[in-house]
N, C-alpha and C. Protein backbone atom coordinates (compact mmCIF):
# COMPACT_ATOMS: atom_id res chain seq x y z
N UNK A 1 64.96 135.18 64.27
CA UNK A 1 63.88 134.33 63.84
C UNK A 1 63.49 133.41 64.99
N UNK A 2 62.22 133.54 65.40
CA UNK A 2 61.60 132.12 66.57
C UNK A 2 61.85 130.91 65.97
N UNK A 3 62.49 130.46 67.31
CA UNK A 3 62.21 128.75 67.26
C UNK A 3 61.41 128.27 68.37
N UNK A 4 61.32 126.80 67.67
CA UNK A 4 60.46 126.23 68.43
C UNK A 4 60.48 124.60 67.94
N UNK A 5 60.61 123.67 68.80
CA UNK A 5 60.42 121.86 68.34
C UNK A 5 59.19 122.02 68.34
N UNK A 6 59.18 120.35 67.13
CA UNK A 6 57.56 120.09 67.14
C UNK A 6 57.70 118.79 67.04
N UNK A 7 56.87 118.11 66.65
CA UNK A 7 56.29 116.58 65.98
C UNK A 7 55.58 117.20 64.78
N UNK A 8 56.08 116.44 63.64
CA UNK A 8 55.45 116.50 62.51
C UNK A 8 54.07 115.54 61.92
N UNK A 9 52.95 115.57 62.38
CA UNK A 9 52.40 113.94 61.90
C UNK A 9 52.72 113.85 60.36
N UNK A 10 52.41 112.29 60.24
CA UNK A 10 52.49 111.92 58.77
C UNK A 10 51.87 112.20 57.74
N UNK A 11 51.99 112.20 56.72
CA UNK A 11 50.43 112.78 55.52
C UNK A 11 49.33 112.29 55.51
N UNK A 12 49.80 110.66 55.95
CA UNK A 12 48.27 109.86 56.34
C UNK A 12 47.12 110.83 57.26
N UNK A 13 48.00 111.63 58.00
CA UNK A 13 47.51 111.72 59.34
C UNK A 13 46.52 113.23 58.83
N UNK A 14 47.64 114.26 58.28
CA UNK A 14 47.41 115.33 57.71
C UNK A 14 45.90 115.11 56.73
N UNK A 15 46.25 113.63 55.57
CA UNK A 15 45.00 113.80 54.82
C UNK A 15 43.92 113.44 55.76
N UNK A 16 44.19 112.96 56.68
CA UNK A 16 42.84 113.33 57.52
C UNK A 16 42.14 113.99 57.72
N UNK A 17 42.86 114.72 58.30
CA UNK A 17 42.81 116.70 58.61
C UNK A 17 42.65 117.45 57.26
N UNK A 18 42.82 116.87 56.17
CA UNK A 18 42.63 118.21 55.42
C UNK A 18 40.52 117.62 54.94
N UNK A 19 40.76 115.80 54.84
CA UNK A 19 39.51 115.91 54.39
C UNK A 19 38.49 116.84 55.77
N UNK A 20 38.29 116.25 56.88
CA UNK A 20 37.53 116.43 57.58
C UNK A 20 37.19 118.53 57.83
N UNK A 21 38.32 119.03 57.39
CA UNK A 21 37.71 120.46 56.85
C UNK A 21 36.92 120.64 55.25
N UNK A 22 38.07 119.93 54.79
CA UNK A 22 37.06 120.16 53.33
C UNK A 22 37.43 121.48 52.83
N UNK A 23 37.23 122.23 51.81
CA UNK A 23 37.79 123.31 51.52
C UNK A 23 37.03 124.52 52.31
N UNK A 24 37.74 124.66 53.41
CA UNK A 24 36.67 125.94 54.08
C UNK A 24 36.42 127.28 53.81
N UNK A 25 35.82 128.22 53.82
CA UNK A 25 36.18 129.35 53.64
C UNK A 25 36.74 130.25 54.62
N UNK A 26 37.11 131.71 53.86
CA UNK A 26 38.63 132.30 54.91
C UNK A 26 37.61 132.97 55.39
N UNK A 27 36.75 133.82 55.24
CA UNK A 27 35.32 134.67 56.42
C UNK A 27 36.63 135.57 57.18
N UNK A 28 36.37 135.08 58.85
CA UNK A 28 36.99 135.29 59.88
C UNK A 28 38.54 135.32 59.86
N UNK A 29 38.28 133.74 59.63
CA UNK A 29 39.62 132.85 59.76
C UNK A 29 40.91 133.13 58.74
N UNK A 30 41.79 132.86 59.41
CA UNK A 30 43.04 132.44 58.50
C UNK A 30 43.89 131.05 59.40
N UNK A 31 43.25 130.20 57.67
CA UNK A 31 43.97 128.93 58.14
C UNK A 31 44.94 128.36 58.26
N UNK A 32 46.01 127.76 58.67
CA UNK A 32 47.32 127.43 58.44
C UNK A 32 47.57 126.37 57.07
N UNK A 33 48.43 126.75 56.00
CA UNK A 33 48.79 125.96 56.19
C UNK A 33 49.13 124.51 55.88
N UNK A 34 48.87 123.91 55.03
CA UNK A 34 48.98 122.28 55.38
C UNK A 34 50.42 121.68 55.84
N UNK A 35 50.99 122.18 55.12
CA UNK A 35 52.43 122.56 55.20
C UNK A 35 52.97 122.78 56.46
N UNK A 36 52.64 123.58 57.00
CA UNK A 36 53.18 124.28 58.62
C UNK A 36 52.18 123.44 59.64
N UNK A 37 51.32 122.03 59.56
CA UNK A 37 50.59 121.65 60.78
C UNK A 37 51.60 120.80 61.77
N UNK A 38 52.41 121.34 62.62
CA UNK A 38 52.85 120.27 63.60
C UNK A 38 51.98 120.46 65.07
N UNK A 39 53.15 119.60 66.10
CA UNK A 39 52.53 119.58 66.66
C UNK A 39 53.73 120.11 67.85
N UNK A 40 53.45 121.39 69.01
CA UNK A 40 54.60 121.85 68.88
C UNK A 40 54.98 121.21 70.77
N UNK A 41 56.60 121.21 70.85
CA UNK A 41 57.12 120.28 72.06
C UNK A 41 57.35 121.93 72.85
N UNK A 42 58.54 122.83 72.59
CA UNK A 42 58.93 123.85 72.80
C UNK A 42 58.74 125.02 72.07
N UNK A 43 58.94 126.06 72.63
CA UNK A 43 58.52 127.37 72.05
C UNK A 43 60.23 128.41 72.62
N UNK A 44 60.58 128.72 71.80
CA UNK A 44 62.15 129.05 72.35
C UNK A 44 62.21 130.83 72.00
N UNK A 45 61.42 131.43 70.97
CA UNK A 45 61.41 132.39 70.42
C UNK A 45 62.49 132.71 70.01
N UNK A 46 63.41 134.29 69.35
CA UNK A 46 64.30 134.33 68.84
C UNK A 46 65.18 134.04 69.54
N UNK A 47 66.47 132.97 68.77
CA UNK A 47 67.15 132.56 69.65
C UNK A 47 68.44 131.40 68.58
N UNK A 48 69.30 131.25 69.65
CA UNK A 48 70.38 130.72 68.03
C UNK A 48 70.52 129.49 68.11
N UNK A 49 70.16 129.15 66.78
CA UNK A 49 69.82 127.27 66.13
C UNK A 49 70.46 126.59 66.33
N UNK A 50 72.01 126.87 66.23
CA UNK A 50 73.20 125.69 66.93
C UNK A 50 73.20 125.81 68.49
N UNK A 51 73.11 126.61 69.37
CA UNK A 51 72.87 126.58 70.16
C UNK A 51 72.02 125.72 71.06
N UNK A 52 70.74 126.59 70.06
CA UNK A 52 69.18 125.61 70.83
C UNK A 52 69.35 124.31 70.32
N UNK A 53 70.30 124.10 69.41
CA UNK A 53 69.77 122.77 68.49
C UNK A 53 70.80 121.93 69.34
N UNK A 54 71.98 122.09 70.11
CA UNK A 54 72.56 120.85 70.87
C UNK A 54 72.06 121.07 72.38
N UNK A 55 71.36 122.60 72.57
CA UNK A 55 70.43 122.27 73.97
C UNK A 55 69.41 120.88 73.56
N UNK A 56 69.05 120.80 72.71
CA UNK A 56 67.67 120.39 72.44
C UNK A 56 68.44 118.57 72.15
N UNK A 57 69.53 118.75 71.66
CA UNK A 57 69.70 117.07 71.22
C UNK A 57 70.53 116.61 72.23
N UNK A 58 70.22 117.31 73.74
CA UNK A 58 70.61 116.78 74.82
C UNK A 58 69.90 116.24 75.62
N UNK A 59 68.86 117.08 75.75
CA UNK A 59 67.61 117.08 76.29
C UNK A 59 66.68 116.12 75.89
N UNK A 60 66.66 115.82 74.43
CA UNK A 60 66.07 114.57 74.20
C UNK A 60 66.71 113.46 73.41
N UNK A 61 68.23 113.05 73.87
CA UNK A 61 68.91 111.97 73.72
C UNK A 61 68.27 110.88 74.84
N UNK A 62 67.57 110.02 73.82
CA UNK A 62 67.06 108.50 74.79
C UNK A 62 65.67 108.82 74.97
N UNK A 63 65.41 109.68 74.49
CA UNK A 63 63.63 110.11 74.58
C UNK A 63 62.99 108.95 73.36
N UNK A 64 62.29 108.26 74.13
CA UNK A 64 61.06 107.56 73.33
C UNK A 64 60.33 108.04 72.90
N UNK A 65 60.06 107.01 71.22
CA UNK A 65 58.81 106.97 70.62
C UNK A 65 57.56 107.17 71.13
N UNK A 66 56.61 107.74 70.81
CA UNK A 66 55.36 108.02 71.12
C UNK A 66 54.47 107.78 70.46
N UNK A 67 53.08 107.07 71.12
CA UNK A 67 52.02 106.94 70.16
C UNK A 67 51.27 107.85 69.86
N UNK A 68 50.31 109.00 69.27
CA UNK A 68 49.96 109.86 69.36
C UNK A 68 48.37 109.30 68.47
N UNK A 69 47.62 110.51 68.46
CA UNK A 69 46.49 110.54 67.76
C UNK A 69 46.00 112.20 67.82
N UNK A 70 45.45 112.60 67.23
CA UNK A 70 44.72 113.95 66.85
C UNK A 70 43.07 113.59 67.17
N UNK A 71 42.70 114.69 67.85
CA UNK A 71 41.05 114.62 68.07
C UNK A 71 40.03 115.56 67.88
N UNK A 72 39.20 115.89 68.46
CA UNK A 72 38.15 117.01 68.57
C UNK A 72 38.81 118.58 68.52
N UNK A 73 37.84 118.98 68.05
CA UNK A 73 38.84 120.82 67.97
C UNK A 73 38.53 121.49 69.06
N UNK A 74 38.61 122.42 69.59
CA UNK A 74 38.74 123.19 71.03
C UNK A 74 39.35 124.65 70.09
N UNK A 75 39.30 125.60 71.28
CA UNK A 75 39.93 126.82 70.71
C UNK A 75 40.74 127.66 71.84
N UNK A 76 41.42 128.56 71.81
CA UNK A 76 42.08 129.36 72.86
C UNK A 76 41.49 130.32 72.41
N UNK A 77 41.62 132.18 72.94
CA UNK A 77 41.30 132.88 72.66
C UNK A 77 41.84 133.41 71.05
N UNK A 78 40.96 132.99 69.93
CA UNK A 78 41.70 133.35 68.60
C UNK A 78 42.21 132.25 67.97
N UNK A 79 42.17 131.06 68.47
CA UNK A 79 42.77 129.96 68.09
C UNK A 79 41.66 129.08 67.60
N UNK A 80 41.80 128.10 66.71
CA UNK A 80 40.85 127.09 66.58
C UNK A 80 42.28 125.82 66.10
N UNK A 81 41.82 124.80 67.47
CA UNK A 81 43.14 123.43 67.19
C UNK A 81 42.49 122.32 67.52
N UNK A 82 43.28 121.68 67.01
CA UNK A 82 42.88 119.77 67.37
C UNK A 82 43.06 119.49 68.80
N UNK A 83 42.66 118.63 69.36
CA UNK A 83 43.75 118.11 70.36
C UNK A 83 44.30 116.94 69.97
N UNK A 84 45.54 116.74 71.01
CA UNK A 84 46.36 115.31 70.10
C UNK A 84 46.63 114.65 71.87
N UNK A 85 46.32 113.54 71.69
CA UNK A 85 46.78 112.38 72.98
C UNK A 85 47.57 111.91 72.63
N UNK A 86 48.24 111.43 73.31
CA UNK A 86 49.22 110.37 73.87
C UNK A 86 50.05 110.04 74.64
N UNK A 87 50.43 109.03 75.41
CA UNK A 87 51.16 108.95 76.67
C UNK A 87 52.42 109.05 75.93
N UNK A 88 52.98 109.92 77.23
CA UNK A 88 54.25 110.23 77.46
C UNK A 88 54.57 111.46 76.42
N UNK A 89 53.68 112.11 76.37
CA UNK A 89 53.63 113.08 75.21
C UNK A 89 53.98 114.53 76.10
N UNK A 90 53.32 114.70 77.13
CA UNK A 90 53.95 115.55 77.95
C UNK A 90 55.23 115.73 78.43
N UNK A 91 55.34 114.62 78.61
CA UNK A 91 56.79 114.08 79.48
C UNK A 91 58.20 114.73 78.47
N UNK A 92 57.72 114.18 77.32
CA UNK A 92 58.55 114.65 76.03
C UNK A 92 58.42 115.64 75.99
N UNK A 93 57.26 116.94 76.26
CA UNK A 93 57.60 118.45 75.76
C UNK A 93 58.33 118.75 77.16
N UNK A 94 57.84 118.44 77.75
CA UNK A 94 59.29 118.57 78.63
C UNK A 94 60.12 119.07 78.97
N UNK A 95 60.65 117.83 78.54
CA UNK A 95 62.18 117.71 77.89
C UNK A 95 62.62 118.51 77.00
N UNK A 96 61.48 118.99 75.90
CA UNK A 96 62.07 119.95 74.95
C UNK A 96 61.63 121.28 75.57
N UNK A 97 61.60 121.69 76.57
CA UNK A 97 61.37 123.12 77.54
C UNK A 97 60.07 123.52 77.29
N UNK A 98 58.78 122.28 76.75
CA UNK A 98 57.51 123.54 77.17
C UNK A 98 57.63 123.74 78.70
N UNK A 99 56.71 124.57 78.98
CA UNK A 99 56.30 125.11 80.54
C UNK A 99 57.79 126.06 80.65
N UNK A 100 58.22 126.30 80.15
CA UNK A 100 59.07 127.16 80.05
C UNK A 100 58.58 128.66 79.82
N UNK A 101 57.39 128.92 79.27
CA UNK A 101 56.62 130.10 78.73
C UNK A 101 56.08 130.43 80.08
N UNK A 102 55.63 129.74 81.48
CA UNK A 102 54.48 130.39 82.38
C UNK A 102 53.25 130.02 82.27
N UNK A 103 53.22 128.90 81.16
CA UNK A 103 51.91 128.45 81.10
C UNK A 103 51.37 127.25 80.91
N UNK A 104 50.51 126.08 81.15
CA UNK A 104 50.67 125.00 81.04
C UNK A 104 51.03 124.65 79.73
N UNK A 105 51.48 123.55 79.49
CA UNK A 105 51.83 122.96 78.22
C UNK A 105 50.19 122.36 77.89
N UNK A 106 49.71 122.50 76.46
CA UNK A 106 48.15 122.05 76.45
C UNK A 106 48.51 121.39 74.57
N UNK A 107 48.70 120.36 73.92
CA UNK A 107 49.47 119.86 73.16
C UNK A 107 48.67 119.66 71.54
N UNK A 108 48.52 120.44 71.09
CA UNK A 108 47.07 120.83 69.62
C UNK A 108 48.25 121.33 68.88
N UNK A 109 47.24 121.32 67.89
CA UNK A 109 47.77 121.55 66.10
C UNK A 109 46.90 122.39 65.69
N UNK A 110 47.42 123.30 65.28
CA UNK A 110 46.69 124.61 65.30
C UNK A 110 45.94 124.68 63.85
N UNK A 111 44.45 124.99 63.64
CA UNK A 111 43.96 124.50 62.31
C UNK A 111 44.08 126.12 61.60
N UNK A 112 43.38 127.03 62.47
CA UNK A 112 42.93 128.44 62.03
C UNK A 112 43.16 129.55 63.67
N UNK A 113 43.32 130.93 62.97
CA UNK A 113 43.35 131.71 63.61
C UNK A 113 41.24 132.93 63.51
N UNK A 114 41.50 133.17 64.25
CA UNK A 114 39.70 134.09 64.21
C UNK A 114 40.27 135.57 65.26
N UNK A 115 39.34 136.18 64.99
CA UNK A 115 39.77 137.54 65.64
C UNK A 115 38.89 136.82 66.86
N UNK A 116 39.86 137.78 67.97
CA UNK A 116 39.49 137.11 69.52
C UNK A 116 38.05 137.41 70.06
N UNK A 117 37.91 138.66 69.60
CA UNK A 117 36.87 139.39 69.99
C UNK A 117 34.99 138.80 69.05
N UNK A 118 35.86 137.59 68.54
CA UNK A 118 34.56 136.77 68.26
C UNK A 118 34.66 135.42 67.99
N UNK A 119 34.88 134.89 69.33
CA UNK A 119 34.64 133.66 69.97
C UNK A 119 33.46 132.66 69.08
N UNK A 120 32.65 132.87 68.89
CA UNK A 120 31.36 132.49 68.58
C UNK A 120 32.00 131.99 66.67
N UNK A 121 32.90 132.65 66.43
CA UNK A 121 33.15 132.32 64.78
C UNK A 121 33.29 130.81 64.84
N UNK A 122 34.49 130.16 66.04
CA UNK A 122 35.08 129.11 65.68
C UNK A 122 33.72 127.83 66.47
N UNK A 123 32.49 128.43 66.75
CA UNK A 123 31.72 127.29 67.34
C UNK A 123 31.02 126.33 66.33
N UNK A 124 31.02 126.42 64.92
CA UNK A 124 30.63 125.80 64.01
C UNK A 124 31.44 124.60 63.63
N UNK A 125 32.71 125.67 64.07
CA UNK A 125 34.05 124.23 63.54
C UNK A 125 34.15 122.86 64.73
N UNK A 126 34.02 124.11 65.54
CA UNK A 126 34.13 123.07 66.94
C UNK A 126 33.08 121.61 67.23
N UNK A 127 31.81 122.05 66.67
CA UNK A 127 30.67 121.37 66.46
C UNK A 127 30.91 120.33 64.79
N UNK A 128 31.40 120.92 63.86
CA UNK A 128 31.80 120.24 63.13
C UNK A 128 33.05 118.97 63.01
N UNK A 129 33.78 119.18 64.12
CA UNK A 129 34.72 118.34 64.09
C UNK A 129 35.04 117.97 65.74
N UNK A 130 33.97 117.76 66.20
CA UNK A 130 33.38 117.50 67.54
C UNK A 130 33.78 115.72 67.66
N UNK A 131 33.76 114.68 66.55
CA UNK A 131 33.89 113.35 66.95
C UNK A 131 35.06 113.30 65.70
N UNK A 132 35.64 114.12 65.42
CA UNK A 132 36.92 113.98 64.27
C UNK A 132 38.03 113.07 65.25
N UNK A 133 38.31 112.30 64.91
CA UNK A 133 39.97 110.90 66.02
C UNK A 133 40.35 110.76 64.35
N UNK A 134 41.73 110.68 64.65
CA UNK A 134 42.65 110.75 63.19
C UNK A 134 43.41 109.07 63.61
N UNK A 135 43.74 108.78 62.74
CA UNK A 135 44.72 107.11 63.16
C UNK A 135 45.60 107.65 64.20
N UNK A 136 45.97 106.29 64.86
CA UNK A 136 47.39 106.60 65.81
C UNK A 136 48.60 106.57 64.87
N UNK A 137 49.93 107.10 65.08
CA UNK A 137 50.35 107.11 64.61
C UNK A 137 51.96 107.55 65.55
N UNK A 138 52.41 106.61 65.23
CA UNK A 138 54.17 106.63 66.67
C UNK A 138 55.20 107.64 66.07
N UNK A 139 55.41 108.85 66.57
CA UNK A 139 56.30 110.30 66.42
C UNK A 139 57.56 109.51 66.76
N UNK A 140 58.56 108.98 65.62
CA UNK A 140 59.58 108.52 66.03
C UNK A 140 61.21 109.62 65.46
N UNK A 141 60.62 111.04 65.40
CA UNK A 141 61.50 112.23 65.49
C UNK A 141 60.90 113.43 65.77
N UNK A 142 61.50 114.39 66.39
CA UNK A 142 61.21 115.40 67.36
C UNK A 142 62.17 116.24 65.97
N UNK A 143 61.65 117.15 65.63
CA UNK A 143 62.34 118.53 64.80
C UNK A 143 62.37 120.15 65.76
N UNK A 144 63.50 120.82 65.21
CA UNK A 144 63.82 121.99 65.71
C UNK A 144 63.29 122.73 64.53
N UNK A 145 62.42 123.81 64.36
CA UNK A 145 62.20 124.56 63.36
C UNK A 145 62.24 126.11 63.60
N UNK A 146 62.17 126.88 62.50
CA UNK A 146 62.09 128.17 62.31
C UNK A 146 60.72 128.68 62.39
N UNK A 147 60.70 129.60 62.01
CA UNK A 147 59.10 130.24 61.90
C UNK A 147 59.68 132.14 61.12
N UNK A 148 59.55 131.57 59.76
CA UNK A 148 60.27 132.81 59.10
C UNK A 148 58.88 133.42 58.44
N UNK A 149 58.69 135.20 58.43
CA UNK A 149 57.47 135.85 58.01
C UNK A 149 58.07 135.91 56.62
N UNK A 150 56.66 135.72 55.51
CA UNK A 150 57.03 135.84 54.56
C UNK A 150 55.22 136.26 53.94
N UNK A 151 55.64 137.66 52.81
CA UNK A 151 54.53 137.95 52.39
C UNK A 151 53.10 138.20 53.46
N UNK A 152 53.86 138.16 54.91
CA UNK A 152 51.84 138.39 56.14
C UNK A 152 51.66 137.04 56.33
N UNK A 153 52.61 135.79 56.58
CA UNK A 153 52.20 134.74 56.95
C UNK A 153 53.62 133.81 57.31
N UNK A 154 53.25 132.78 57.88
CA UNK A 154 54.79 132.49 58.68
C UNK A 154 54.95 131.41 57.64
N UNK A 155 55.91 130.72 57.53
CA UNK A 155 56.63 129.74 57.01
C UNK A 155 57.82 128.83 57.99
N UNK A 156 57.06 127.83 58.16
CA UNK A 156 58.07 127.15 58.97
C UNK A 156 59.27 126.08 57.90
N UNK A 157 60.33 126.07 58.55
CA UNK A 157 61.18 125.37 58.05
C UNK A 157 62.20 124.50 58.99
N UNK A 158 62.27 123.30 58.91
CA UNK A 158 63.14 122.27 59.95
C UNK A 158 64.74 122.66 59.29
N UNK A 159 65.04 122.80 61.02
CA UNK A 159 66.21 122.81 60.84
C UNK A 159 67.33 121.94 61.23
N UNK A 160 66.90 121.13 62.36
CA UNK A 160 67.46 119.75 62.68
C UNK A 160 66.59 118.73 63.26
N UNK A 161 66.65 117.76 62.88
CA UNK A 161 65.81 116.60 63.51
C UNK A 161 66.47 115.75 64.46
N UNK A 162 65.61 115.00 65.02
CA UNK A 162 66.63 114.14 66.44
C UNK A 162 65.22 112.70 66.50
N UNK A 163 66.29 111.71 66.14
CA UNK A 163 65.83 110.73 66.44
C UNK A 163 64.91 110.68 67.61
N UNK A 164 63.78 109.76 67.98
CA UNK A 164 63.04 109.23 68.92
C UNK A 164 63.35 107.78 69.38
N UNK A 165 63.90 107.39 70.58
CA UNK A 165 64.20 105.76 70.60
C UNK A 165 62.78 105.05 70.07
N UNK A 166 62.75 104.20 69.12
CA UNK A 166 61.32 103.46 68.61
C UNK A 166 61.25 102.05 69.49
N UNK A 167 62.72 101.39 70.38
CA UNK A 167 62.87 100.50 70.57
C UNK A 167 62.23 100.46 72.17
N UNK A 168 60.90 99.41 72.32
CA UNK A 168 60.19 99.59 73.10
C UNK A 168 60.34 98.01 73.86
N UNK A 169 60.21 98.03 75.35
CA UNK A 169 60.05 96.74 76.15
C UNK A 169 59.02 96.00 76.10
């Protein structure tokens, strides 16, 4: 089963995100989700949980709190995601081994998937949620999760969490 850390935002943050879609339709797309929206640090793929899970609560023992926020949507090829700011937000995936894949670390919450080969589906959303900024909101735990297939769709599930230092100078 893949793993992978994330940041979870809060529900505050989520009912954001769910109003500013609104109930969309599936067309193209398949949406994630409300349930499964994080925001992800590492990508580890199959790989073993006690293992990764005291790599991982080594790696970010003494790692600070972060302020974060969610913004405008953007897409990858097939992807339609938020982006999310915040300092020291890189610094933290990090630590939890992004750039580990070969590719830059680029730090979104993935809303919907679209077939690649039509780019043009996700430009409505993109235009629709073009000035979407969600509250800030300080990630004061980093989770290790699963990503188990169930029924043609993934299901994530936390499997250990790790404090964030909140205590700031």
């Amino acid at each position: 089963m893949p793993l992978f850390s994330a940041l979870v935002p809060p529900d505050s943050v989520l009912d954001e995100v769910a109003t500013a879609l609104g109930t969309p339709e599936e067309g193209d797309f398949r949406w994630s989700a409300r349930e499964n929206w994080h925001v992800t640090l590492g990508f580890y793929g199959a790989d073993d949980a006690a293992g990764r899970g005291e790599w991982l609560a080594g790696r970010l023992a003494g790692a600070e709190a972060i302020d974060l926020r969610l913004e405008k949507a953007a897409t990858f090829p097939g992807l339609l995601w938020l982006s999310v700011l915040g300092t020291g937000l890189h610094e933290l995936a990090e630590k939890a081994g992004a750039g580990s894949e070969g590719r830059p670390y680029v730090a979104h919450l993935t809303l919907a998937r679209f077939p690649r080969d039509r780019p043009a589906a996700a430009s409505a959303w993109e235009e629709r949620l073009a000035g979407f900024t969600s509250e800030t909101w300080t990630a004061t735990e980093a989770v290790l999760m699963s990503s188990e297939r169930e029924q043609g769709s993934s299901r994530y599930r936390v499997i250990r969490s790790y404090a964030l230092n909140h205590a700031r100078a």
